[in-house]
PDB file of N, CA and C in Angstrom:
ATOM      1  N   UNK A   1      -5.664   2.380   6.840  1.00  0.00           N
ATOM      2  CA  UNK A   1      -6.183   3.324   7.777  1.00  0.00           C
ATOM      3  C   UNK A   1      -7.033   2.554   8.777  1.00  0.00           C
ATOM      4  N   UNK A   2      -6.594   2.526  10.189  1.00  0.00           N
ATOM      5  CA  UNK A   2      -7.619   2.375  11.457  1.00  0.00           C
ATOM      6  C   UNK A   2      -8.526   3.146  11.975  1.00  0.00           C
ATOM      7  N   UNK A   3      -9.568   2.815  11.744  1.00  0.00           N
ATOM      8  CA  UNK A   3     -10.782   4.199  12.745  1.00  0.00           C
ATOM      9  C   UNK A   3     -10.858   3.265  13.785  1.00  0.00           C
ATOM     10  N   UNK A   4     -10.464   4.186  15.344  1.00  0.00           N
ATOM     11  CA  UNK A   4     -11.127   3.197  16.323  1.00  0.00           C
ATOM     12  C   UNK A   4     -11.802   4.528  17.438  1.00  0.00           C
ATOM     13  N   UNK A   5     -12.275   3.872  18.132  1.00  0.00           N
ATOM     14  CA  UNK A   5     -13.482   5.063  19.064  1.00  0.00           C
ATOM     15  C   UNK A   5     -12.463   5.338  19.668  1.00  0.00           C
ATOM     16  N   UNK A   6     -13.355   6.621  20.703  1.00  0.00           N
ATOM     17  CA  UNK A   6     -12.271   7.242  21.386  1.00  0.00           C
ATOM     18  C   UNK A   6     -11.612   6.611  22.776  1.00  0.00           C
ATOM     19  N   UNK A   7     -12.371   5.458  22.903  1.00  0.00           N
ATOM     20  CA  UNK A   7     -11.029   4.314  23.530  1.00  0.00           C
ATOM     21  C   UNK A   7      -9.800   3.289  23.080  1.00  0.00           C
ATOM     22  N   UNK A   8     -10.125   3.601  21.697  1.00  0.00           N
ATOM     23  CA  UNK A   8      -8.899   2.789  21.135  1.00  0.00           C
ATOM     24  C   UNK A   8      -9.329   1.549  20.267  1.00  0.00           C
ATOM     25  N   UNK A   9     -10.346   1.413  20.891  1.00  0.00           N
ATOM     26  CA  UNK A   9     -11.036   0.027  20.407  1.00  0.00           C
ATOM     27  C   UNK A   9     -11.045   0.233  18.236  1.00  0.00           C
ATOM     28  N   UNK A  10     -10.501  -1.062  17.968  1.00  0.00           N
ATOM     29  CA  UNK A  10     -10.535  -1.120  16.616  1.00  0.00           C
ATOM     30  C   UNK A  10     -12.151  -0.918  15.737  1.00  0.00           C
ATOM     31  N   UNK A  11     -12.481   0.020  15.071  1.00  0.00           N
ATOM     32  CA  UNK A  11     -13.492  -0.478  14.476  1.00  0.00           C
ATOM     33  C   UNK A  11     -13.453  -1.204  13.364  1.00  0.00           C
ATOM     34  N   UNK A  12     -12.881  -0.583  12.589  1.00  0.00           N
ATOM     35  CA  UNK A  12     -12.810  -0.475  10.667  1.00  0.00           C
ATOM     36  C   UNK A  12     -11.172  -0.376  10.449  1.00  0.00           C
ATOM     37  N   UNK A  13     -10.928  -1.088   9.288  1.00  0.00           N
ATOM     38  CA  UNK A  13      -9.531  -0.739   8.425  1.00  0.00           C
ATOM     39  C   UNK A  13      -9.730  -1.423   7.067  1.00  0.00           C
ATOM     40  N   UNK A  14      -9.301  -0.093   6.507  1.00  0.00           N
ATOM     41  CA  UNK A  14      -9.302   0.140   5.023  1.00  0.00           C
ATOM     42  C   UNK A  14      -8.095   0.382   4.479  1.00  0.00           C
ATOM     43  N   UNK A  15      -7.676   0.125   2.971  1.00  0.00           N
ATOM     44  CA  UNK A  15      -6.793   0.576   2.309  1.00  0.00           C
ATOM     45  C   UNK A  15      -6.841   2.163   1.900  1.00  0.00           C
ATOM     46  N   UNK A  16      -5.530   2.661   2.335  1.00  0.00           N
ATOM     47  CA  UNK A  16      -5.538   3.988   2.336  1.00  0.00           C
ATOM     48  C   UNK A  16      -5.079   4.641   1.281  1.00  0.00           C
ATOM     49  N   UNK A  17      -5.309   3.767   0.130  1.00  0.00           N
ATOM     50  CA  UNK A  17      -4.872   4.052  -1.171  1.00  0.00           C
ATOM     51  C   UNK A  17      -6.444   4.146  -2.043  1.00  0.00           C
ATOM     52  N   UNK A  18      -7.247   3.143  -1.622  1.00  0.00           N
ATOM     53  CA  UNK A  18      -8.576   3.196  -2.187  1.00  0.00           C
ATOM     54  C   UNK A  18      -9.521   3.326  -1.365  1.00  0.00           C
ATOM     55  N   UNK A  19      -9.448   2.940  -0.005  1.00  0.00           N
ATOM     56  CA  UNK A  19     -10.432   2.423   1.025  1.00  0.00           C
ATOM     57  C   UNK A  19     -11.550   1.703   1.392  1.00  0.00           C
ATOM     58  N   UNK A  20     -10.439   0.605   0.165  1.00  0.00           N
ATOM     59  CA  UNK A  20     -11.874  -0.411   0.317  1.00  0.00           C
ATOM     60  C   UNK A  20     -11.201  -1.305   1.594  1.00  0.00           C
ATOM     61  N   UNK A  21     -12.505  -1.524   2.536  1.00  0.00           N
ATOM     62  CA  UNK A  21     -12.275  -1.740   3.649  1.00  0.00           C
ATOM     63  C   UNK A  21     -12.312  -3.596   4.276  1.00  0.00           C
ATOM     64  N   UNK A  22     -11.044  -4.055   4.855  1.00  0.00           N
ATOM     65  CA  UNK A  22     -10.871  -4.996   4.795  1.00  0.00           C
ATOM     66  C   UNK A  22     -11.966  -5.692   6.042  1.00  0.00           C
ATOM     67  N   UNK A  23     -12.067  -6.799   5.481  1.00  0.00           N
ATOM     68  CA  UNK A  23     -13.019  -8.021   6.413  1.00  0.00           C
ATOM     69  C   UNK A  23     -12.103  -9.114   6.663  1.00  0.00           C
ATOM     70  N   UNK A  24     -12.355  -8.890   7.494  1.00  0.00           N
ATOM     71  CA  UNK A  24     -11.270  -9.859   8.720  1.00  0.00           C
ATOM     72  C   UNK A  24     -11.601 -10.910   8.231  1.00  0.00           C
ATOM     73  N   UNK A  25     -12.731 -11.584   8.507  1.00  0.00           N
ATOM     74  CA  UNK A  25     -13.284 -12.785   8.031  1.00  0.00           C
ATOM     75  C   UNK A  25     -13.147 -13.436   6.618  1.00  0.00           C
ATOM     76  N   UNK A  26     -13.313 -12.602   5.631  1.00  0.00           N
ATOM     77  CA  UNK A  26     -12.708 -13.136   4.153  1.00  0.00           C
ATOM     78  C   UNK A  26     -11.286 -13.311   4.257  1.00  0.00           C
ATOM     79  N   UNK A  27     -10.560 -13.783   2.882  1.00  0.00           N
ATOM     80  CA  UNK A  27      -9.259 -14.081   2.653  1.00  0.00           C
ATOM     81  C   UNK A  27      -8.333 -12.930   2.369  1.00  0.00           C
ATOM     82  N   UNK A  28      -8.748 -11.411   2.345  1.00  0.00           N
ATOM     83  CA  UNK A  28      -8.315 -10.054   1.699  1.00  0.00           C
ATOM     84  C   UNK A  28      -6.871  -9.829   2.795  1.00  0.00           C
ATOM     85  N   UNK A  29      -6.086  -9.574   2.323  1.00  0.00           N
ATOM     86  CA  UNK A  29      -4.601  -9.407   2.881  1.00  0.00           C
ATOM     87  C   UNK A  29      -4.375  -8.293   2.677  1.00  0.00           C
ATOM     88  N   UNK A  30      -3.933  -7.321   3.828  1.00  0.00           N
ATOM     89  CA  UNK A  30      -2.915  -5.790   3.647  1.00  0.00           C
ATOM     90  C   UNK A  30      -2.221  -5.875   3.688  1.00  0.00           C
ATOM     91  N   UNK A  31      -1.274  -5.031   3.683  1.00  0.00           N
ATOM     92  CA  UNK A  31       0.472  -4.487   4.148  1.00  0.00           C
ATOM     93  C   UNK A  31       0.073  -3.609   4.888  1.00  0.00           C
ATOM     94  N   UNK A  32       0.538  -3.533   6.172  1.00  0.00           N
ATOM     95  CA  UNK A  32       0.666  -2.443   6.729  1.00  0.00           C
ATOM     96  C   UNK A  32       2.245  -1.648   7.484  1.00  0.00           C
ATOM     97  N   UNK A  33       2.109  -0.602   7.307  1.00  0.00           N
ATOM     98  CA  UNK A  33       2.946   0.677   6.643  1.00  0.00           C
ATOM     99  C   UNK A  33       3.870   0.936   8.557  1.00  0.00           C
ATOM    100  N   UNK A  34       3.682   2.439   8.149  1.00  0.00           N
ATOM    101  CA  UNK A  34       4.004   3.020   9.364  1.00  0.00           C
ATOM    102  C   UNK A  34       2.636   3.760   9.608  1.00  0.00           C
ATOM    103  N   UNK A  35       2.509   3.652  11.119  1.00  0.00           N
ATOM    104  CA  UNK A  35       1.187   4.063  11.930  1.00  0.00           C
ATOM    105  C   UNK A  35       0.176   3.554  11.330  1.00  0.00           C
ATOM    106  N   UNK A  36       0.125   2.422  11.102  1.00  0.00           N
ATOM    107  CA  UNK A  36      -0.673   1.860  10.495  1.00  0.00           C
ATOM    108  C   UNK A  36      -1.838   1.956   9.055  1.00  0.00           C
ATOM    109  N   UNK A  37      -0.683   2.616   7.990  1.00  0.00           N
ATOM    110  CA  UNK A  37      -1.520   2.510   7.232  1.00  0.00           C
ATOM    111  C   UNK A  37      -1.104   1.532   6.359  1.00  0.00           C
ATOM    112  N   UNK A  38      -2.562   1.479   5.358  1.00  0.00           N
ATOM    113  CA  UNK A  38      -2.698   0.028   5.067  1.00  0.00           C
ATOM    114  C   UNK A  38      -2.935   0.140   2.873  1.00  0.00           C
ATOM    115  N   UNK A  39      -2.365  -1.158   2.678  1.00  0.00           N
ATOM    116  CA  UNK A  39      -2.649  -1.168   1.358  1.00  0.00           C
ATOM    117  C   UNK A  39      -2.894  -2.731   1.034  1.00  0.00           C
ATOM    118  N   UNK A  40      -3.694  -2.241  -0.393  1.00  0.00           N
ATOM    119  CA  UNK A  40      -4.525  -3.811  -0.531  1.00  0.00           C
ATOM    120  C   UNK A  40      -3.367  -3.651  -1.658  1.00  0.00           C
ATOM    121  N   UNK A  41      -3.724  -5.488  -2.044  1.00  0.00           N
ATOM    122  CA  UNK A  41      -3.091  -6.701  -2.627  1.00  0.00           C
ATOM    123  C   UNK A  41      -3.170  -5.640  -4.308  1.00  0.00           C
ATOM    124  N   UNK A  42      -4.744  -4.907  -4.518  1.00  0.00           N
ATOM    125  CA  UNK A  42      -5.331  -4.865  -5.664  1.00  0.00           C
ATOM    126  C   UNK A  42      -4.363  -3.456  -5.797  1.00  0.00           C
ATOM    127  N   UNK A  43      -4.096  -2.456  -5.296  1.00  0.00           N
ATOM    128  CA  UNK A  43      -3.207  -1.169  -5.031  1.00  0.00           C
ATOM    129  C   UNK A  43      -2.246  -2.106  -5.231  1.00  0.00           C
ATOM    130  N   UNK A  44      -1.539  -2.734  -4.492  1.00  0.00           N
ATOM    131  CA  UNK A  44      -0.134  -3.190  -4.707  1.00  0.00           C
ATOM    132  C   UNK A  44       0.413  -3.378  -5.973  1.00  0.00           C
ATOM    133  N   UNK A  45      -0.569  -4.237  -6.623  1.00  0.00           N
ATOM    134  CA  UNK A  45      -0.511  -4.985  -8.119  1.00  0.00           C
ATOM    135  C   UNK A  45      -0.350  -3.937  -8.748  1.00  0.00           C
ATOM    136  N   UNK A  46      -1.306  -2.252  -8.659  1.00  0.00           N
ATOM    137  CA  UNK A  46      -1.705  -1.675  -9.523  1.00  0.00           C
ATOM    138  C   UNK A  46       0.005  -0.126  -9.457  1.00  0.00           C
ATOM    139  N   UNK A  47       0.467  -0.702  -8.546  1.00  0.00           N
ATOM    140  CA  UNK A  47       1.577   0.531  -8.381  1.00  0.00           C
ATOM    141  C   UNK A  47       2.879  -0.519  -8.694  1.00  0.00           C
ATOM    142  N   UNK A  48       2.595  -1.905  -8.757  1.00  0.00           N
ATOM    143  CA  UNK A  48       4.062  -2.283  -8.847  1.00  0.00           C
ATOM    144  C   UNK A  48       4.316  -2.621 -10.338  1.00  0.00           C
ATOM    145  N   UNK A  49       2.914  -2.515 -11.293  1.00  0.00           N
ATOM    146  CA  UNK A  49       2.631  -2.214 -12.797  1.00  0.00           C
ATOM    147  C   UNK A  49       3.055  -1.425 -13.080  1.00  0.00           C
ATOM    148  N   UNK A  50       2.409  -0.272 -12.459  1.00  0.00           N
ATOM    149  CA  UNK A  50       2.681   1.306 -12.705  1.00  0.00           C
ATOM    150  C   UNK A  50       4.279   1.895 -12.685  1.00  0.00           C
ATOM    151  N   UNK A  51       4.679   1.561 -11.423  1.00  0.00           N
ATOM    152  CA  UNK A  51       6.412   1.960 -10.587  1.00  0.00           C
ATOM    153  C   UNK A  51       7.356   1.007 -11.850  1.00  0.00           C
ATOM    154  N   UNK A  52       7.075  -0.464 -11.764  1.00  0.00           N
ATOM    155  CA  UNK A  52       8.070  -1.415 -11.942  1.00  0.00           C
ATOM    156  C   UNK A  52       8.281  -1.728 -13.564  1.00  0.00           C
ATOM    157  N   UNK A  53       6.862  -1.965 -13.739  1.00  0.00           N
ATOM    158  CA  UNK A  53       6.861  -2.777 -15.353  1.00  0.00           C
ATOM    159  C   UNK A  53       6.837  -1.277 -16.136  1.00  0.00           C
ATOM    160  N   UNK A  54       6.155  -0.342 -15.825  1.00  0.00           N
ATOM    161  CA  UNK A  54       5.980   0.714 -16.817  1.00  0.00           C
ATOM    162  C   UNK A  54       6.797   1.882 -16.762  1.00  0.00           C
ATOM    163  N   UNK A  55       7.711   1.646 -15.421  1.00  0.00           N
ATOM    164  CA  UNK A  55       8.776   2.605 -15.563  1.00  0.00           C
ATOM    165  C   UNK A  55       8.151   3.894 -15.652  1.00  0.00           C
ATOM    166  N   UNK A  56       6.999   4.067 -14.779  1.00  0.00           N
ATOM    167  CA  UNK A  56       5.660   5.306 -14.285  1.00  0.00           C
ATOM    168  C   UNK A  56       6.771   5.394 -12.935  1.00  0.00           C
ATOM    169  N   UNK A  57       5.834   6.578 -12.564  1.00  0.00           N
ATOM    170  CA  UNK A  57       6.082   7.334 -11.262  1.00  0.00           C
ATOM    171  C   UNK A  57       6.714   8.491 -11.287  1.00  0.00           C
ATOM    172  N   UNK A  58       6.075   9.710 -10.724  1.00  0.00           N
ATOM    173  CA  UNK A  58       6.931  10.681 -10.963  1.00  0.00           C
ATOM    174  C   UNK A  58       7.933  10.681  -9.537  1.00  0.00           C
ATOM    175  N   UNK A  59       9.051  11.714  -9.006  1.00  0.00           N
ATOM    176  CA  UNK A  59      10.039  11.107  -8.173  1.00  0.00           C
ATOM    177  C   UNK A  59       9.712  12.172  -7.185  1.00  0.00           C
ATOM    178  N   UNK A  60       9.747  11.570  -6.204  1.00  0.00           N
ATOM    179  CA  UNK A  60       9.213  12.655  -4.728  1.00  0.00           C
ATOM    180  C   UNK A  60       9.470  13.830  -4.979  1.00  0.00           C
ATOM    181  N   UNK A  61       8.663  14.466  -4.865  1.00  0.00           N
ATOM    182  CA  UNK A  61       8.827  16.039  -4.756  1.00  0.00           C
ATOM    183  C   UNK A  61       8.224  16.920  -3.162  1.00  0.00           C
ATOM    184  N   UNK A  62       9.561  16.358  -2.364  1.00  0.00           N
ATOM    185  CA  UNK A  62       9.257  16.650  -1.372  1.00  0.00           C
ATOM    186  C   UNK A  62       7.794  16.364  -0.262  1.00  0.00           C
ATOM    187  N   UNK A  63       7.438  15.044  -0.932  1.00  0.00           N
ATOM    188  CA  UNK A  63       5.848  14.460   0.051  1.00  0.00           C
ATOM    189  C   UNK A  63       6.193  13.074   0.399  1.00  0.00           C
ATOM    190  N   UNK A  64       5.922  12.907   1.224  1.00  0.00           N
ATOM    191  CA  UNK A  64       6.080  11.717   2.218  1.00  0.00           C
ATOM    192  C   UNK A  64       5.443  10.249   1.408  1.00  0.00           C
ATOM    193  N   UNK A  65       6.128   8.912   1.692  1.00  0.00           N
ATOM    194  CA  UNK A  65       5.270   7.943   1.209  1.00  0.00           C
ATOM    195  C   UNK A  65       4.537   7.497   2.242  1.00  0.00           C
ATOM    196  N   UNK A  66       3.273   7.241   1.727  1.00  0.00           N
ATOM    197  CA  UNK A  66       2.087   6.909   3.057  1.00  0.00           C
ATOM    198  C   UNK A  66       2.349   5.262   3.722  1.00  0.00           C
ATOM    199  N   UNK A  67       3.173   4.657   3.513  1.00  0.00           N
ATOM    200  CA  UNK A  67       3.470   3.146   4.097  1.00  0.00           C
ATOM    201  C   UNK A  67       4.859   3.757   4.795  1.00  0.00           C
ATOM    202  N   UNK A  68       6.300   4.522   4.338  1.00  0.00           N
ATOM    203  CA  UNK A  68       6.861   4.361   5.338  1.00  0.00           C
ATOM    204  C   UNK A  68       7.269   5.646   5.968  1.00  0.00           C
ATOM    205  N   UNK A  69       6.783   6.892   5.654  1.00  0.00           N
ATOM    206  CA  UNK A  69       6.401   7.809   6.036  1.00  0.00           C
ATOM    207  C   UNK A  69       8.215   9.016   5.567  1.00  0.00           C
ATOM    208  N   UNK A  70       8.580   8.589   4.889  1.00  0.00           N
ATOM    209  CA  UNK A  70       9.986   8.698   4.397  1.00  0.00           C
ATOM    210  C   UNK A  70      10.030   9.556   2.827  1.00  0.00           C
ATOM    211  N   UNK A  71      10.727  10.633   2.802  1.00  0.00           N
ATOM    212  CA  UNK A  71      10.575  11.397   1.476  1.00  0.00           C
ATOM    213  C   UNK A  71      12.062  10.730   0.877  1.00  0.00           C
ATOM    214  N   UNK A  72      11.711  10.004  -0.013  1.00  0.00           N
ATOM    215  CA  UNK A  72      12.712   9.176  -0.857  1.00  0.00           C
ATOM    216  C   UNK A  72      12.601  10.204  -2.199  1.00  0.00           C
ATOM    217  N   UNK A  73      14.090   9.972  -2.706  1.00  0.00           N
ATOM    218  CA  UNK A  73      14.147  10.098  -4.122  1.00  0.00           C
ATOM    219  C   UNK A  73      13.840   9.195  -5.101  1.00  0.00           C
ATOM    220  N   UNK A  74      12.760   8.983  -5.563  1.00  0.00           N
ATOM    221  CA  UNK A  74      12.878   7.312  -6.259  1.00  0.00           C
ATOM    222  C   UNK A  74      11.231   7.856  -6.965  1.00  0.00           C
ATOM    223  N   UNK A  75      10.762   6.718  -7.737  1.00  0.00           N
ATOM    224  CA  UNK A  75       9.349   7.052  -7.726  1.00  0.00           C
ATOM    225  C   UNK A  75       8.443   6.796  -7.451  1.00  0.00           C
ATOM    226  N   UNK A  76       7.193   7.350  -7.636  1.00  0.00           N
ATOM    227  CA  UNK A  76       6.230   6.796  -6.583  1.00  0.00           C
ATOM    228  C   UNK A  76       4.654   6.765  -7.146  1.00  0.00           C
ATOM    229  N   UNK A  77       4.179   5.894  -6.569  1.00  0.00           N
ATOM    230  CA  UNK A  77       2.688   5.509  -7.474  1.00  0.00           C
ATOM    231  C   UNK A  77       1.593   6.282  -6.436  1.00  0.00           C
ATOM    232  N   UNK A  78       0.649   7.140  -7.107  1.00  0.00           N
ATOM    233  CA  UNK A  78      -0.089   8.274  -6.286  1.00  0.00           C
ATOM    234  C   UNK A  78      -1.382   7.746  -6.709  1.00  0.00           C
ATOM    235  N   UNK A  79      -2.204   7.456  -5.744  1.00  0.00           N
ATOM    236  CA  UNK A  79      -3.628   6.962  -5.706  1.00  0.00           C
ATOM    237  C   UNK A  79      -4.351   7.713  -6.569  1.00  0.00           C
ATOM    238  N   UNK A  80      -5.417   7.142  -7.635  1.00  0.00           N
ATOM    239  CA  UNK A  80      -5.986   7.544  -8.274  1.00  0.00           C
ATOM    240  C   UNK A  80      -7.234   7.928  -7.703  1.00  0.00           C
ATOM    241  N   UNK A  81      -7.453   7.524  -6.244  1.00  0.00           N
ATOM    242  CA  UNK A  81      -9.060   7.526  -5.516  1.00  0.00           C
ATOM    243  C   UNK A  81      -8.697   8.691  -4.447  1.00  0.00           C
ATOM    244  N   UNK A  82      -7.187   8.969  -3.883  1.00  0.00           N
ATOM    245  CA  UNK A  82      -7.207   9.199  -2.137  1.00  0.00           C
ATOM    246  C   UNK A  82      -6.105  10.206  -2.887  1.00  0.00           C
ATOM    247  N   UNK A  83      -5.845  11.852  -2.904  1.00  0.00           N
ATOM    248  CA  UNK A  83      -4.903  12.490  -3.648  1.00  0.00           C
ATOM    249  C   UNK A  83      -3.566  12.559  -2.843  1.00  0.00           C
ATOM    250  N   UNK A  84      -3.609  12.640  -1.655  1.00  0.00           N
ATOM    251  CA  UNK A  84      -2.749  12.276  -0.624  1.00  0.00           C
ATOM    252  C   UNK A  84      -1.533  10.920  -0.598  1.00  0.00           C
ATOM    253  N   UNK A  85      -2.083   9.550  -0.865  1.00  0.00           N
ATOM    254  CA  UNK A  85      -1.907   8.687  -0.721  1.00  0.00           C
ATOM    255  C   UNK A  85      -0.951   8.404  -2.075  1.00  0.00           C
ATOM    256  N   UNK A  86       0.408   7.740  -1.750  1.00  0.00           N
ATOM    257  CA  UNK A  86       1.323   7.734  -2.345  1.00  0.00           C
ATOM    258  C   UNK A  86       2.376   6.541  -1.857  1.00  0.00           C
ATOM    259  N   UNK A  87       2.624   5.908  -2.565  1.00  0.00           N
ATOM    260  CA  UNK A  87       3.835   4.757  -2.157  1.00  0.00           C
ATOM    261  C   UNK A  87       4.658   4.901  -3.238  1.00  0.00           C
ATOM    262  N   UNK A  88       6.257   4.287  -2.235  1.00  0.00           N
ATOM    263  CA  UNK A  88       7.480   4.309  -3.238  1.00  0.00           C
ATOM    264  C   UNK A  88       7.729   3.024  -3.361  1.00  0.00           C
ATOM    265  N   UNK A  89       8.390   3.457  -4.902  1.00  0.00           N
ATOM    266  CA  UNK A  89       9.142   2.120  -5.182  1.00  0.00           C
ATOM    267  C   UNK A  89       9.716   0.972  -4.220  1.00  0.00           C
ATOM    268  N   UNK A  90      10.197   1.732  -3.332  1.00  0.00           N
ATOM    269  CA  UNK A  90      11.278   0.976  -1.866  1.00  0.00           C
ATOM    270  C   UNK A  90      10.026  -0.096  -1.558  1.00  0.00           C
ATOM    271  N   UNK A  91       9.241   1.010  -0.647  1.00  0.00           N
ATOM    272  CA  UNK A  91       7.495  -0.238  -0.375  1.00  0.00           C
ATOM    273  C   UNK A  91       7.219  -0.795  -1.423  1.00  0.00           C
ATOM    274  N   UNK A  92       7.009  -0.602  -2.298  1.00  0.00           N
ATOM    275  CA  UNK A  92       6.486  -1.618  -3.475  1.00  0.00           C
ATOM    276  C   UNK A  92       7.029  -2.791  -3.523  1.00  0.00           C
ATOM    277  N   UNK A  93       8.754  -2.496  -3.858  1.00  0.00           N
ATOM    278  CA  UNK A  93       9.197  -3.861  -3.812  1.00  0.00           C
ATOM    279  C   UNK A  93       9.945  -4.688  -2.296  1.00  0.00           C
ATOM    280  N   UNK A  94       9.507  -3.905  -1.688  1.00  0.00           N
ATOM    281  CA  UNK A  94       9.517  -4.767  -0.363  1.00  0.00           C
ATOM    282  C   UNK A  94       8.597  -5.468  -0.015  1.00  0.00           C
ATOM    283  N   UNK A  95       7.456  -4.911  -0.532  1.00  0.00           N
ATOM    284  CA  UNK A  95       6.030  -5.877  -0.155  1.00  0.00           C
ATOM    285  C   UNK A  95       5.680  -6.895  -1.294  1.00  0.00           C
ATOM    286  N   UNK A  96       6.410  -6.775  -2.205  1.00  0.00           N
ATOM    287  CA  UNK A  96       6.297  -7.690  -3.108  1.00  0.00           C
ATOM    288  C   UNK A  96       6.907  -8.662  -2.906  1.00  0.00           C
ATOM    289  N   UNK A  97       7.989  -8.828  -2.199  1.00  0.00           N
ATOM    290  CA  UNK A  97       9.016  -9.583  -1.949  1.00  0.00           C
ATOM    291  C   UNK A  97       8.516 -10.506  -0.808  1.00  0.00           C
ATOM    292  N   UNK A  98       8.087  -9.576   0.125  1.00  0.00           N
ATOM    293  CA  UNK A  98       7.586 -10.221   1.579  1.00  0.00           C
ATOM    294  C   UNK A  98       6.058 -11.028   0.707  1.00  0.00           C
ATOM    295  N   UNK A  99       5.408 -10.824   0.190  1.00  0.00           N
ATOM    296  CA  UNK A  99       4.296 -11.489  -0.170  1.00  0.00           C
ATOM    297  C   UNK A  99       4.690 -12.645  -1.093  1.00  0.00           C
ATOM    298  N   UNK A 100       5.861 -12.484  -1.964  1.00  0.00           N
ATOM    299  CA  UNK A 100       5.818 -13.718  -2.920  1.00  0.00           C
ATOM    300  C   UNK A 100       6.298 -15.164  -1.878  1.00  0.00           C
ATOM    301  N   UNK A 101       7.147 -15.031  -1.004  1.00  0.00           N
ATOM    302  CA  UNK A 101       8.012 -15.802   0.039  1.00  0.00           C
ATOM    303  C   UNK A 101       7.011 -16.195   0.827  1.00  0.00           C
ATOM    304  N   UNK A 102       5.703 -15.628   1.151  1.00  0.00           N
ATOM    305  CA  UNK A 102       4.795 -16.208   1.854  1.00  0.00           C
ATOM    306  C   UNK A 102       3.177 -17.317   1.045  1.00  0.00           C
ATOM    307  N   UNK A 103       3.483 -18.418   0.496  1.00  0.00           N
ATOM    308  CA  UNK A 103       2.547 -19.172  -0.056  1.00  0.00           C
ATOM    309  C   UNK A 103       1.349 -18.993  -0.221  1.00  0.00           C
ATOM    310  N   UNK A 104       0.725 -18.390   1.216  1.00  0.00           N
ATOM    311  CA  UNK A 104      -0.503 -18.379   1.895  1.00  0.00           C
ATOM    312  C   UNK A 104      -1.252 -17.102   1.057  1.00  0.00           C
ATOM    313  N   UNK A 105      -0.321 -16.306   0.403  1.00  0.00           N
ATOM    314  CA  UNK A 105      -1.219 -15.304   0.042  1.00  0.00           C
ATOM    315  C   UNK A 105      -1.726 -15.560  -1.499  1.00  0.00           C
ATOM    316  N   UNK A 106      -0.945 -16.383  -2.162  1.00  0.00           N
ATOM    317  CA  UNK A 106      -1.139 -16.626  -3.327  1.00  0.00           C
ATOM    318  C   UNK A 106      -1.045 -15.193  -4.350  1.00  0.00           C
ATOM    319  N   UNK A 107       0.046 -14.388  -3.807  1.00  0.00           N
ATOM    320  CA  UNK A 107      -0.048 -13.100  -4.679  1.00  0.00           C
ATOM    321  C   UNK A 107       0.862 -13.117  -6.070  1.00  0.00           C
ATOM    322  N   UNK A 108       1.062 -13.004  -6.644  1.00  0.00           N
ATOM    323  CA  UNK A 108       2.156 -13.187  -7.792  1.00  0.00           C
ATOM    324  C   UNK A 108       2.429 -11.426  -8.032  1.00  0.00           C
ATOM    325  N   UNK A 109       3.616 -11.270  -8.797  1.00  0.00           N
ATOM    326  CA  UNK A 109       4.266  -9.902  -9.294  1.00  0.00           C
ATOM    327  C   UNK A 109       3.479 -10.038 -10.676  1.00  0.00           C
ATOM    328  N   UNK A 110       2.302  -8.861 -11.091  1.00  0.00           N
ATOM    329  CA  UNK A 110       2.209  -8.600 -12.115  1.00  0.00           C
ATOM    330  C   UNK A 110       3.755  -8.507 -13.332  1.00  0.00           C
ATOM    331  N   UNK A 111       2.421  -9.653 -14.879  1.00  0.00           N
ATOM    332  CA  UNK A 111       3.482  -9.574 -15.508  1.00  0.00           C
ATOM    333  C   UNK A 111       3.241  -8.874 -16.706  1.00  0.00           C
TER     334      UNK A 111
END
């Protein structure tokens, strides 16, 4: 999630799964979605546990996933902090994929 004033100007962005809010300046890495919403490394880990290894998720019931804004049949990991906030499997393992291929983040696939 972006808050910016009412000129546009960026203030703040947070994960819109927990909202803990990222600092540019530290090493903290998002994904960001469609219209910019955003999910941390620590959400990622905790839905691709949930979706992948534990064979969790219940399967869209007609609500949108908050990264690609798309009502998939598949399942989906629903924020324990934000009741709204929901990602699918599809995002999960797309961002898992895009993060392992990139060194720099040092993220690994929960095992």
């Amino acid at each position: 999630m972006h808050k910016t004033t009412p000129s546009g100007q960026l203030i703040e962005s947070s994960c819109d799964f927990c909202a803990r809010v990222w600092d540019p300046e530290g090493q903290e890495i998002m994904i960001e979605g469609h219209q910019g919403s955003l999910l941390c490394l620590k959400c990622l880990s905790a839905a691709f546990r949930y979706i992948v290894l534990e064979k969790g998720g219940e399967e869209n019931r007609e609500r949108r996933c908050t990264m690609c804004l798309e009502d998939r049949e598949q399942p989906e990991w629903q924020s324990p902090v934000v009741e709204t906030a929901r990602v699918c499997l599809r995002c999960v393992k797309q961002a898992a994929t895009a993060l392992e291929k990139d060194p720099e983040t040092g993220w690994k696939r929960p095992t």
